[in-house]
C-alpha atoms as a PDB file:
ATOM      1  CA  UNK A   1      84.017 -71.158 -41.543  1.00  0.00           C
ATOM      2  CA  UNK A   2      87.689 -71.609 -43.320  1.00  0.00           C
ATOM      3  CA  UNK A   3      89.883 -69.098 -43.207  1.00  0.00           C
ATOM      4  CA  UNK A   4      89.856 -68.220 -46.979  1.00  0.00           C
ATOM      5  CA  UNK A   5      86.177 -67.308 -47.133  1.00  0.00           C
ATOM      6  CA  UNK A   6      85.641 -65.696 -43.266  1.00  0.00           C
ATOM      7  CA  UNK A   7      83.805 -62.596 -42.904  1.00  0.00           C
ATOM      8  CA  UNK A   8      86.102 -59.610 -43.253  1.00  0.00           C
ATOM      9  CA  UNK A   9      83.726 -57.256 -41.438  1.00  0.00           C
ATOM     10  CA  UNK A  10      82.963 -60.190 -39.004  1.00  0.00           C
ATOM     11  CA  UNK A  11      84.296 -58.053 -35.436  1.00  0.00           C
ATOM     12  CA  UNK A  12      85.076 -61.254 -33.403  1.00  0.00           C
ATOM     13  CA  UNK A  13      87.876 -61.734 -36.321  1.00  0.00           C
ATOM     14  CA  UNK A  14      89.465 -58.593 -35.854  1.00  0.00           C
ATOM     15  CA  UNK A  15      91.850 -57.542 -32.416  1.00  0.00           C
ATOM     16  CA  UNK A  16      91.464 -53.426 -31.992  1.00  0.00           C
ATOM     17  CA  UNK A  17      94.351 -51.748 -31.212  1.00  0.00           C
ATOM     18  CA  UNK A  18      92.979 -49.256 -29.423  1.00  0.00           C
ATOM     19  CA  UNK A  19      95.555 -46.697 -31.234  1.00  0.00           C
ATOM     20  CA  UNK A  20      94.044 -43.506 -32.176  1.00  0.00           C
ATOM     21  CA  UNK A  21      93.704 -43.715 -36.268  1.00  0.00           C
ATOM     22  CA  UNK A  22      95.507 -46.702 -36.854  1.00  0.00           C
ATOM     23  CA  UNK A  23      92.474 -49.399 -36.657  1.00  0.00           C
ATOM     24  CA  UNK A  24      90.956 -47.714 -39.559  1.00  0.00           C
ATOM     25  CA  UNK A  25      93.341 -48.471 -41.694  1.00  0.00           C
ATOM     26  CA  UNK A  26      92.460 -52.080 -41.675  1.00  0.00           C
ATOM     27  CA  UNK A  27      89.187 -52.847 -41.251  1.00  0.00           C
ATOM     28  CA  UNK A  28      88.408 -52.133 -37.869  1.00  0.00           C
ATOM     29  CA  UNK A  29      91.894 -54.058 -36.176  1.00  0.00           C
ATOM     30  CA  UNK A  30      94.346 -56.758 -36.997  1.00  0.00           C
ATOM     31  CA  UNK A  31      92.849 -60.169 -37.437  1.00  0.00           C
ATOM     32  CA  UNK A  32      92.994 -62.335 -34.536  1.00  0.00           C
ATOM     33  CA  UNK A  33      95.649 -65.583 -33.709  1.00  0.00           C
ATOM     34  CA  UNK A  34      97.978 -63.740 -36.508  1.00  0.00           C
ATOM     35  CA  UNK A  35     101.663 -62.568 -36.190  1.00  0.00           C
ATOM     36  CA  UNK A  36     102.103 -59.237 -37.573  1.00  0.00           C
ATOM     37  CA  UNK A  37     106.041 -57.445 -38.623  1.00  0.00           C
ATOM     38  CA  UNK A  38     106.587 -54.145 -37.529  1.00  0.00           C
ATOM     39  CA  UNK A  39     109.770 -52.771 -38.818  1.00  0.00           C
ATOM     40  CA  UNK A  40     111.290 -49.728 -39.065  1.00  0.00           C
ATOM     41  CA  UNK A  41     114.524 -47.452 -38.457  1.00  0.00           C
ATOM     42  CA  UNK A  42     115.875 -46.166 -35.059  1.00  0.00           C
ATOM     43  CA  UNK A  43     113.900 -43.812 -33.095  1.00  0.00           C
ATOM     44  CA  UNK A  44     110.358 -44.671 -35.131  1.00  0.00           C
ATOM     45  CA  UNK A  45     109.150 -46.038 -32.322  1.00  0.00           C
ATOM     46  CA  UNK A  46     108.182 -49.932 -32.775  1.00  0.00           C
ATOM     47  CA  UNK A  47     108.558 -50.673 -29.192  1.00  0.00           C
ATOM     48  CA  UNK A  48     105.933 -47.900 -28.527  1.00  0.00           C
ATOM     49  CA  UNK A  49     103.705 -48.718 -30.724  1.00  0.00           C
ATOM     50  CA  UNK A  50     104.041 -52.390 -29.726  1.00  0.00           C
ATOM     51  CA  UNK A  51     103.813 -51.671 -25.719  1.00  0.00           C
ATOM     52  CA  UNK A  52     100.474 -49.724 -26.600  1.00  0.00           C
ATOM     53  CA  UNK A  53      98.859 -52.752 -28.885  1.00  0.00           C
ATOM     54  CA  UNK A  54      99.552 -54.199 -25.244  1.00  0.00           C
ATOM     55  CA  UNK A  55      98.754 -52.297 -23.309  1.00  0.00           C
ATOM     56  CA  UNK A  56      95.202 -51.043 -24.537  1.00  0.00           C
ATOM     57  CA  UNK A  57      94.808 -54.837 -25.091  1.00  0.00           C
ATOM     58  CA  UNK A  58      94.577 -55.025 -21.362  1.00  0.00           C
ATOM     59  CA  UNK A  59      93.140 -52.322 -20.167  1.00  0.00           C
ATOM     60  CA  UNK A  60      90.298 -51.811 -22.511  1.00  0.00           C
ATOM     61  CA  UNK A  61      89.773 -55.017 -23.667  1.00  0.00           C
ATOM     62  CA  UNK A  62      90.322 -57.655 -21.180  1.00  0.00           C
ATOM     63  CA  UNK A  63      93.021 -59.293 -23.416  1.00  0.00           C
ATOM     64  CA  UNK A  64      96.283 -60.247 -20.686  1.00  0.00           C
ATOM     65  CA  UNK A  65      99.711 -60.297 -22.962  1.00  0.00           C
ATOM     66  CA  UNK A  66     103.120 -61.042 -22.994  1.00  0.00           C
ATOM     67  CA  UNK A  67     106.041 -58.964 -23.612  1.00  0.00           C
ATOM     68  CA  UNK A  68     109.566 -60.658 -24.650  1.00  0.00           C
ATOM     69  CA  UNK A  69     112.257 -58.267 -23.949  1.00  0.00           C
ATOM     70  CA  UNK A  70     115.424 -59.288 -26.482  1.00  0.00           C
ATOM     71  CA  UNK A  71     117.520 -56.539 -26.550  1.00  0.00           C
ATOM     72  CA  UNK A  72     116.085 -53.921 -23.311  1.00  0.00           C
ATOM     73  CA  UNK A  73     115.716 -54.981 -19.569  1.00  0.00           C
ATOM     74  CA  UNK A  74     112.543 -55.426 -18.082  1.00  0.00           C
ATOM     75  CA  UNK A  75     112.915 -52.446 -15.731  1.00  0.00           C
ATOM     76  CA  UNK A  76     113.743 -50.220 -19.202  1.00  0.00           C
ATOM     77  CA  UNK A  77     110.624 -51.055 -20.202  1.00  0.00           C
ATOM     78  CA  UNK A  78     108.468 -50.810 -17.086  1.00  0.00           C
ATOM     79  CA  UNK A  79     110.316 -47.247 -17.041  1.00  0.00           C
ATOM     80  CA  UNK A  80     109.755 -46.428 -21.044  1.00  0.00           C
ATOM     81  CA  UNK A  81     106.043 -47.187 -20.191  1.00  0.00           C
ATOM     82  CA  UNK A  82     104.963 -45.059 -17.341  1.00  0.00           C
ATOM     83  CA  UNK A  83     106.539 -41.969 -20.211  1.00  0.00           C
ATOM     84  CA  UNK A  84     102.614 -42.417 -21.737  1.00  0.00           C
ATOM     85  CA  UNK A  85     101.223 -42.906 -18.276  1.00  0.00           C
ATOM     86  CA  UNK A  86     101.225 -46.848 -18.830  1.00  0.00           C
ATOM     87  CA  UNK A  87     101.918 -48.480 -15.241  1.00  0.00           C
ATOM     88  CA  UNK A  88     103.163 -52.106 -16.832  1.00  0.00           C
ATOM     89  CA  UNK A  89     104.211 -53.108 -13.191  1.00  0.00           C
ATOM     90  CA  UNK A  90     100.715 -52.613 -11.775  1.00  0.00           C
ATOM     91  CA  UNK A  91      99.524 -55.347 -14.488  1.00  0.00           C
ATOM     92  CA  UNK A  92     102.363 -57.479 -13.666  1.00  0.00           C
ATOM     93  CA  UNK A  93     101.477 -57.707 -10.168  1.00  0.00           C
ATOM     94  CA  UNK A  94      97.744 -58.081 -11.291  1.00  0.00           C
ATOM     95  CA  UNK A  95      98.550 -61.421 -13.563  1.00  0.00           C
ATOM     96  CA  UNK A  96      97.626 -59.353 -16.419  1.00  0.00           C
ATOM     97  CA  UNK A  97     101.713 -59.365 -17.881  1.00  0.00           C
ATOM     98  CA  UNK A  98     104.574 -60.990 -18.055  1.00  0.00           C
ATOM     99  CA  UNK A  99     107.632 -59.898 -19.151  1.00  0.00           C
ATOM    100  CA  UNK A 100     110.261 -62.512 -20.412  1.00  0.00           C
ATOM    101  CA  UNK A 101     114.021 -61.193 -19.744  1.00  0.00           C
ATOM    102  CA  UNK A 102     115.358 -62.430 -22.657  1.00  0.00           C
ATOM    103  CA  UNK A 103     118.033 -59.483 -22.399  1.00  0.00           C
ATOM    104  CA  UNK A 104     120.436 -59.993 -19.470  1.00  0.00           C
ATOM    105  CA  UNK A 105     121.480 -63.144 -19.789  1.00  0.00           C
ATOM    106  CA  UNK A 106     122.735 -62.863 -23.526  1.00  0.00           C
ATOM    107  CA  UNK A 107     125.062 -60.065 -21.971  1.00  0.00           C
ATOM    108  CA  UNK A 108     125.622 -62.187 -18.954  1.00  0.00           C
ATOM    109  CA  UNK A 109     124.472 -60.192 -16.126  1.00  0.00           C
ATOM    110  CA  UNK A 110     121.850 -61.667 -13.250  1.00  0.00           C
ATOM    111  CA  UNK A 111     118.488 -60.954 -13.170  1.00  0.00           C
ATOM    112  CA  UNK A 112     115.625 -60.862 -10.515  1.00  0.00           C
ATOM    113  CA  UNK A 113     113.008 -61.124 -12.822  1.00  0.00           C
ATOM    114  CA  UNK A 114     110.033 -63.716 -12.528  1.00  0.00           C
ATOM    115  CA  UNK A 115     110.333 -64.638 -15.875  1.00  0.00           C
ATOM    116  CA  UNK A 116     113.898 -65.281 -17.440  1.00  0.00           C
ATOM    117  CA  UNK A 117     114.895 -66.379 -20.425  1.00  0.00           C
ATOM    118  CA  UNK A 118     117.962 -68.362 -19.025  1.00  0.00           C
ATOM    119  CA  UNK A 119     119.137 -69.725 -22.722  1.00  0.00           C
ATOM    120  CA  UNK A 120     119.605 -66.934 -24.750  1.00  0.00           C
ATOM    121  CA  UNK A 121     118.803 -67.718 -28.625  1.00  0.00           C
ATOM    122  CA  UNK A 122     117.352 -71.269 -27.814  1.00  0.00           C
ATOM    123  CA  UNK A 123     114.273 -70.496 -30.008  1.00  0.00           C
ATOM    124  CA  UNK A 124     112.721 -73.668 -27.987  1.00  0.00           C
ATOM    125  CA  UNK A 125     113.248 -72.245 -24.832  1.00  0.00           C
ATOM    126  CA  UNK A 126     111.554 -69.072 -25.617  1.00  0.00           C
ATOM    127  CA  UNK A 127     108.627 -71.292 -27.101  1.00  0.00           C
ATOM    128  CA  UNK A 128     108.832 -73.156 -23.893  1.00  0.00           C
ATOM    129  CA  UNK A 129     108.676 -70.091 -21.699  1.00  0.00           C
ATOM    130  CA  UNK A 130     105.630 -68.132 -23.288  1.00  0.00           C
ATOM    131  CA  UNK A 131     103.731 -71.907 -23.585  1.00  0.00           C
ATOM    132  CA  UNK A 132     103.786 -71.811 -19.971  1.00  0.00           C
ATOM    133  CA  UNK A 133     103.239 -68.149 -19.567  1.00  0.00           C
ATOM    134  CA  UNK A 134     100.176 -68.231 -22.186  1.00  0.00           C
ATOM    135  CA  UNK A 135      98.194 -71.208 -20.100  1.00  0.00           C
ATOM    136  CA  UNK A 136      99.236 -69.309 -16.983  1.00  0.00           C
ATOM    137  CA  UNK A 137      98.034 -66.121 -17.762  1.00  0.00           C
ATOM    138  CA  UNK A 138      95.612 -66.786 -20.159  1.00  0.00           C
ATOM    139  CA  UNK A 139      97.154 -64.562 -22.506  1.00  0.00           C
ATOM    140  CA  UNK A 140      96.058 -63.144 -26.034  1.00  0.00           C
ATOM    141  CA  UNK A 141      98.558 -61.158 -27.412  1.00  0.00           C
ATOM    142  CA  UNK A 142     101.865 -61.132 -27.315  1.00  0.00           C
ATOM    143  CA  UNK A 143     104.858 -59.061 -28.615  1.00  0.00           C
ATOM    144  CA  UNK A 144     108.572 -59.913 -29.359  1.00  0.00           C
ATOM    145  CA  UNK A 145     110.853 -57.084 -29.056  1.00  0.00           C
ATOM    146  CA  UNK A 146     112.915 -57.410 -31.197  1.00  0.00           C
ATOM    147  CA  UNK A 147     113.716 -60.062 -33.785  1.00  0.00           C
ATOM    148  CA  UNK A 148     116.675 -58.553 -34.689  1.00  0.00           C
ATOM    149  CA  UNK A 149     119.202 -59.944 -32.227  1.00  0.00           C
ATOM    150  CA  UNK A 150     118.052 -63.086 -33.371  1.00  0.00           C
ATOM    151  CA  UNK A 151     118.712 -62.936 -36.538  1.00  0.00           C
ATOM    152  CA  UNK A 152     122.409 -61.419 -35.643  1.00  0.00           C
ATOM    153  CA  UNK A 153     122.947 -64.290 -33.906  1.00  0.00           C
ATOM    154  CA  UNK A 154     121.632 -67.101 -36.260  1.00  0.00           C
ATOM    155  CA  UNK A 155     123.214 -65.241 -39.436  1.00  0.00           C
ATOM    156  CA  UNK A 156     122.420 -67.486 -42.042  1.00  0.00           C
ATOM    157  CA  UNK A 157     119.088 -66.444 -43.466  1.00  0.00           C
ATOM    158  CA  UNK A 158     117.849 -69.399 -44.135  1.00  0.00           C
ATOM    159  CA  UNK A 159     117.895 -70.371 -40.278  1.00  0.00           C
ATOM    160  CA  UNK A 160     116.226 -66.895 -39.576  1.00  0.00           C
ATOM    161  CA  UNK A 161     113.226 -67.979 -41.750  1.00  0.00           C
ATOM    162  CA  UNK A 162     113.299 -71.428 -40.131  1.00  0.00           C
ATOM    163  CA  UNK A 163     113.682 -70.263 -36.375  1.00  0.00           C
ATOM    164  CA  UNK A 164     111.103 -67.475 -36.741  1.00  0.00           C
ATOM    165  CA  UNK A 165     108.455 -69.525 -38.934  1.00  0.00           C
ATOM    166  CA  UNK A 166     108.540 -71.629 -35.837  1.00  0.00           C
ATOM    167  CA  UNK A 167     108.088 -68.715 -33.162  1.00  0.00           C
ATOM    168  CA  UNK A 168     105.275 -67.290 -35.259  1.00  0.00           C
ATOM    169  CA  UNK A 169     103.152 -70.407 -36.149  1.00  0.00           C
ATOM    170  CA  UNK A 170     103.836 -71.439 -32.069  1.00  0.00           C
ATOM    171  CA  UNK A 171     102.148 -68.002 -31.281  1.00  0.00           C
ATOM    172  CA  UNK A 172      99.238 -68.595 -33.604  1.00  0.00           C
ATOM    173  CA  UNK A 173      98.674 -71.889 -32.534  1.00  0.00           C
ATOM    174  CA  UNK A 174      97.958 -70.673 -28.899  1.00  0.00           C
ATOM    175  CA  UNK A 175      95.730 -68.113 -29.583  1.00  0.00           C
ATOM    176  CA  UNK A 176      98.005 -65.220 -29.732  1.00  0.00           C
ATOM    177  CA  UNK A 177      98.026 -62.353 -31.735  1.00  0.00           C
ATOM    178  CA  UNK A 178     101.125 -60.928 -31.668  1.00  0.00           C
ATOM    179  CA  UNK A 179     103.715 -57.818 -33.161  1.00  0.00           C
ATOM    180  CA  UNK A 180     107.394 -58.901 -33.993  1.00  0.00           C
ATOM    181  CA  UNK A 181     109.426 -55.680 -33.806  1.00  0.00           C
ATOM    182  CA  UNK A 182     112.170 -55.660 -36.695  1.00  0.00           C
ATOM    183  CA  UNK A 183     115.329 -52.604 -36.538  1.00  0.00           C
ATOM    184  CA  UNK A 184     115.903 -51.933 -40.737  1.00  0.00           C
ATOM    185  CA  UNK A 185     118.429 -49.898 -41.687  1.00  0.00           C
ATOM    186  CA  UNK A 186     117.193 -49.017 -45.033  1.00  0.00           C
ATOM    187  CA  UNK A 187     113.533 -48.155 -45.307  1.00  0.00           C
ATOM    188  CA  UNK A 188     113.234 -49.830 -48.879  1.00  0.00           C
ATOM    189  CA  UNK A 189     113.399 -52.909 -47.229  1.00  0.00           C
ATOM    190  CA  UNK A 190     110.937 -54.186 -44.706  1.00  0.00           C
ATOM    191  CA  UNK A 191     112.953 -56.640 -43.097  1.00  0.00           C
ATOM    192  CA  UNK A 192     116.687 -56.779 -41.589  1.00  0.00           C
ATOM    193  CA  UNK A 193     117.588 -60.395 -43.111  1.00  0.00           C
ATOM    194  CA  UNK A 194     115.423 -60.298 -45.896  1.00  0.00           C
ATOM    195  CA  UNK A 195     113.193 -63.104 -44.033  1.00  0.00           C
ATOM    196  CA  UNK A 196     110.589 -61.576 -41.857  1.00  0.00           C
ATOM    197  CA  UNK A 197     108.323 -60.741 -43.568  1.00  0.00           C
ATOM    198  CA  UNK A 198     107.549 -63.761 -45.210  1.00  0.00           C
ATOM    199  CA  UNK A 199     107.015 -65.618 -41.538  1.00  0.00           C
ATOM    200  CA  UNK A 200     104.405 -63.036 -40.515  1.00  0.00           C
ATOM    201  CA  UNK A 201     100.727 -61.857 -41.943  1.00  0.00           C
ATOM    202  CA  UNK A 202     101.145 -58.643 -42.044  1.00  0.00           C
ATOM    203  CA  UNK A 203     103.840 -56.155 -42.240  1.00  0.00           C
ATOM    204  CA  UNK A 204     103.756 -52.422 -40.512  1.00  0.00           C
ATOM    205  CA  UNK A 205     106.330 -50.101 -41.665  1.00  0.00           C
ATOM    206  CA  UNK A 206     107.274 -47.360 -39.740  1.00  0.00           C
ATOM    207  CA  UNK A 207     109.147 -44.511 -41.360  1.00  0.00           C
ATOM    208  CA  UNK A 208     111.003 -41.509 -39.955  1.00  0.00           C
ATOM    209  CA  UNK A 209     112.791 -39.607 -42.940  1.00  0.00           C
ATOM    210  CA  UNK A 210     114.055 -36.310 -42.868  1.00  0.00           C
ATOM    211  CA  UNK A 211     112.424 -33.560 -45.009  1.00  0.00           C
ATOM    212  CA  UNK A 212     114.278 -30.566 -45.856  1.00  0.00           C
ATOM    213  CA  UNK A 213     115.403 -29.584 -42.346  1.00  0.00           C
ATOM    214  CA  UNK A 214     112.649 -31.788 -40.264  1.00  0.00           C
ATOM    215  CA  UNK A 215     112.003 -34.846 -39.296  1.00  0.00           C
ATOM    216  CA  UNK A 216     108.778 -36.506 -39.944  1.00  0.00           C
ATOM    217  CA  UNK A 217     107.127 -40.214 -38.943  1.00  0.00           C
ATOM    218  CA  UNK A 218     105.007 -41.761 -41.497  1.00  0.00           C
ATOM    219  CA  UNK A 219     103.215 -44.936 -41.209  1.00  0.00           C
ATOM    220  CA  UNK A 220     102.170 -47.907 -43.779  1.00  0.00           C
ATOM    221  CA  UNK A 221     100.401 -51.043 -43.573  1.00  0.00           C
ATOM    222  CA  UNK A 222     102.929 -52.986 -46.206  1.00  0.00           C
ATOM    223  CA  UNK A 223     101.062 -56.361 -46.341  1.00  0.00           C
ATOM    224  CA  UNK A 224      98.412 -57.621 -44.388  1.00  0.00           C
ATOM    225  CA  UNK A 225      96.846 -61.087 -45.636  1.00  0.00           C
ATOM    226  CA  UNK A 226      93.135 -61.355 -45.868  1.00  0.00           C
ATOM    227  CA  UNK A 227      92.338 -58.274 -45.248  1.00  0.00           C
ATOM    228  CA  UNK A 228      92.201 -55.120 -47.104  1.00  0.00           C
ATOM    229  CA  UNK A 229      93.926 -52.093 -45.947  1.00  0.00           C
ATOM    230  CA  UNK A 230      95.001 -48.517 -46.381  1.00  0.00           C
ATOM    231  CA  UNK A 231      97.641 -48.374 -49.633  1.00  0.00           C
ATOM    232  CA  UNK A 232      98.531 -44.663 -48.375  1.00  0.00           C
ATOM    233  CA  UNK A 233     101.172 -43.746 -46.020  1.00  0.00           C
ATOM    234  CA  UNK A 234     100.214 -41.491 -43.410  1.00  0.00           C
ATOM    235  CA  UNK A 235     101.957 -39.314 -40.822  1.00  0.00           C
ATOM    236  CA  UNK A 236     101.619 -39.861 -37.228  1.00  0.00           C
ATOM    237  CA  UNK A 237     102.801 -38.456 -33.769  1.00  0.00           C
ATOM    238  CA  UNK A 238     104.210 -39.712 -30.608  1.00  0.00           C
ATOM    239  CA  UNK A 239     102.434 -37.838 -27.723  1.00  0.00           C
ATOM    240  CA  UNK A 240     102.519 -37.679 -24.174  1.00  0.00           C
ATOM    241  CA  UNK A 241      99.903 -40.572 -24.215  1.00  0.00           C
ATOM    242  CA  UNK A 242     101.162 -42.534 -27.435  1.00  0.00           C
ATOM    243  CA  UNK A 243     100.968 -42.693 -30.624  1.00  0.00           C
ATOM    244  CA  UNK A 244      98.605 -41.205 -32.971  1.00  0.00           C
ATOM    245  CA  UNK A 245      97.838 -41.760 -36.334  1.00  0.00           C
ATOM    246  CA  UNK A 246      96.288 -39.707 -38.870  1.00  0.00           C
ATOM    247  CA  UNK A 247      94.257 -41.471 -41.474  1.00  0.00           C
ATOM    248  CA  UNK A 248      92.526 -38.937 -43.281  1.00  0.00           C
ATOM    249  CA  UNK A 249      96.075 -37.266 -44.117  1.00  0.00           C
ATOM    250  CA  UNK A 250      99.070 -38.589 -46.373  1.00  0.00           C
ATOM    251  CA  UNK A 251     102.850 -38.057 -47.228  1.00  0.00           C
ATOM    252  CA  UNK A 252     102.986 -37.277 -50.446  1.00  0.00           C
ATOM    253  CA  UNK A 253     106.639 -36.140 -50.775  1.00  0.00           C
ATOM    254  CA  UNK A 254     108.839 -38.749 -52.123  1.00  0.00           C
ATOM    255  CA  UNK A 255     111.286 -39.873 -49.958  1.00  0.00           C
END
């Protein structure tokens, strides 16, 4: 069936989360082989919500991933996991993860990781390494974390678009369905360079805005191509075992 006219209720088109609330807001999950944005300020938690589409991908649906770690070392992450009682190590040694160090070498320190990104911003390497990790593993999502030092370090915008087009349409093409993680400093704005979101399917925007004297996380599903979706924004929590969403509630306040 083409693309254009699939099923949208069709469930072997659609990858659950397994977050709490935050499959409902698009039709039962994200459609599958599709790169998805998620952007959002410091401390809104994209990496969370990112390690748990990963997480719950392997443990409750049989779905092995890849994680590529840009800007925080492996062992940050293995460490930030096991806060929501997510043992990423275990599923390393179980061939259910890999985790591509893409961090240490751009600040030129050695690593002991298995899997090293030894060419730091060398979009083809990158490509290279999760080719190899993808057949290896055979993985089905994957998540970049984040695009942002990539774009610092390509500048021009116009490269940005270029380099990440390619990352995206390399993920789709093996059968990944993947979360780019994007740092904005300005919640207006999806996107850091102005770029990411057009390379992507879908854009997730994570908000955490201060309201009178606290501060509260709201999410939105921005843009998410053939598919409908939630138009609201609605609050969520980070718990002890991840996030939550809330879909039957909304910010209304104006930020």
């Amino acid at each position: 069936m083409e693309d254009n006219v699939f099923d949208l209720n069709d469930p072997e088109r659609r990858v659950p989360t397994g977050i709490e609330g935050f499959d409902e807001l698009c039709g039962g999950g994200l459609l599958r082989d599709r790169t998805y944005l998620i952007s959002g300020t410091s401390g809104a938690g994209k990496t969370i919500l990112a390690l748990q589409f990963l997480y719950n991908g392997i443990t409750k649906y049989n779905e092995n991933g890849i994680f590529v770690a840009t800007e925080e070392r492996p062992e940050q992450i293995r460490e930030n996991g096991l806060m929501f009682g997510w043992d990423f190590k275990e599923l390393e040694e179980e061939g259910r993860l890999a985790i591509i160090d893409a961090a240490s070498t751009k600040i030129g320190i050695p690593s002991q990781e298995k899997y090293v990104d030894v060419r730091p911003f060398d979009m083809r390497s990158m490509m290279d390494q999760i080719i190899m990790i993808q057949e290896e593993l055979d993985a089905k999502r994957a998540v970049v974390d984040s695009t942002t030092s990539i774009g610092f370090y390509l500048q021009d915008p116009a490269k940005i678009r270029v380099e990440l087009l390619k990352l995206s349409t390399t993920l789709e093409i093996l059968g990944l369905t993947s979360m780019m993680t994007s740092e904005v400093v300005d919640d207006d704005h999806p996107s850091r360079f102005g770029v990411e979101n057009f390379v992507t399917e879908g854009t997730i925007a994570m908000y955490y805005k201060r309201m009178e004297n606290v501060r509260v996380r709201s999410l939105e599903v921005y843009k998410m191509r053939g598919s409908d979706h939630s138009k609201k924004i609605h609050p969520y929590d980070i718990t002890s075992e991840g996030i939550v969403v809330h879909p039957h509630e909304e910010v209304y306040t104006v930020f």
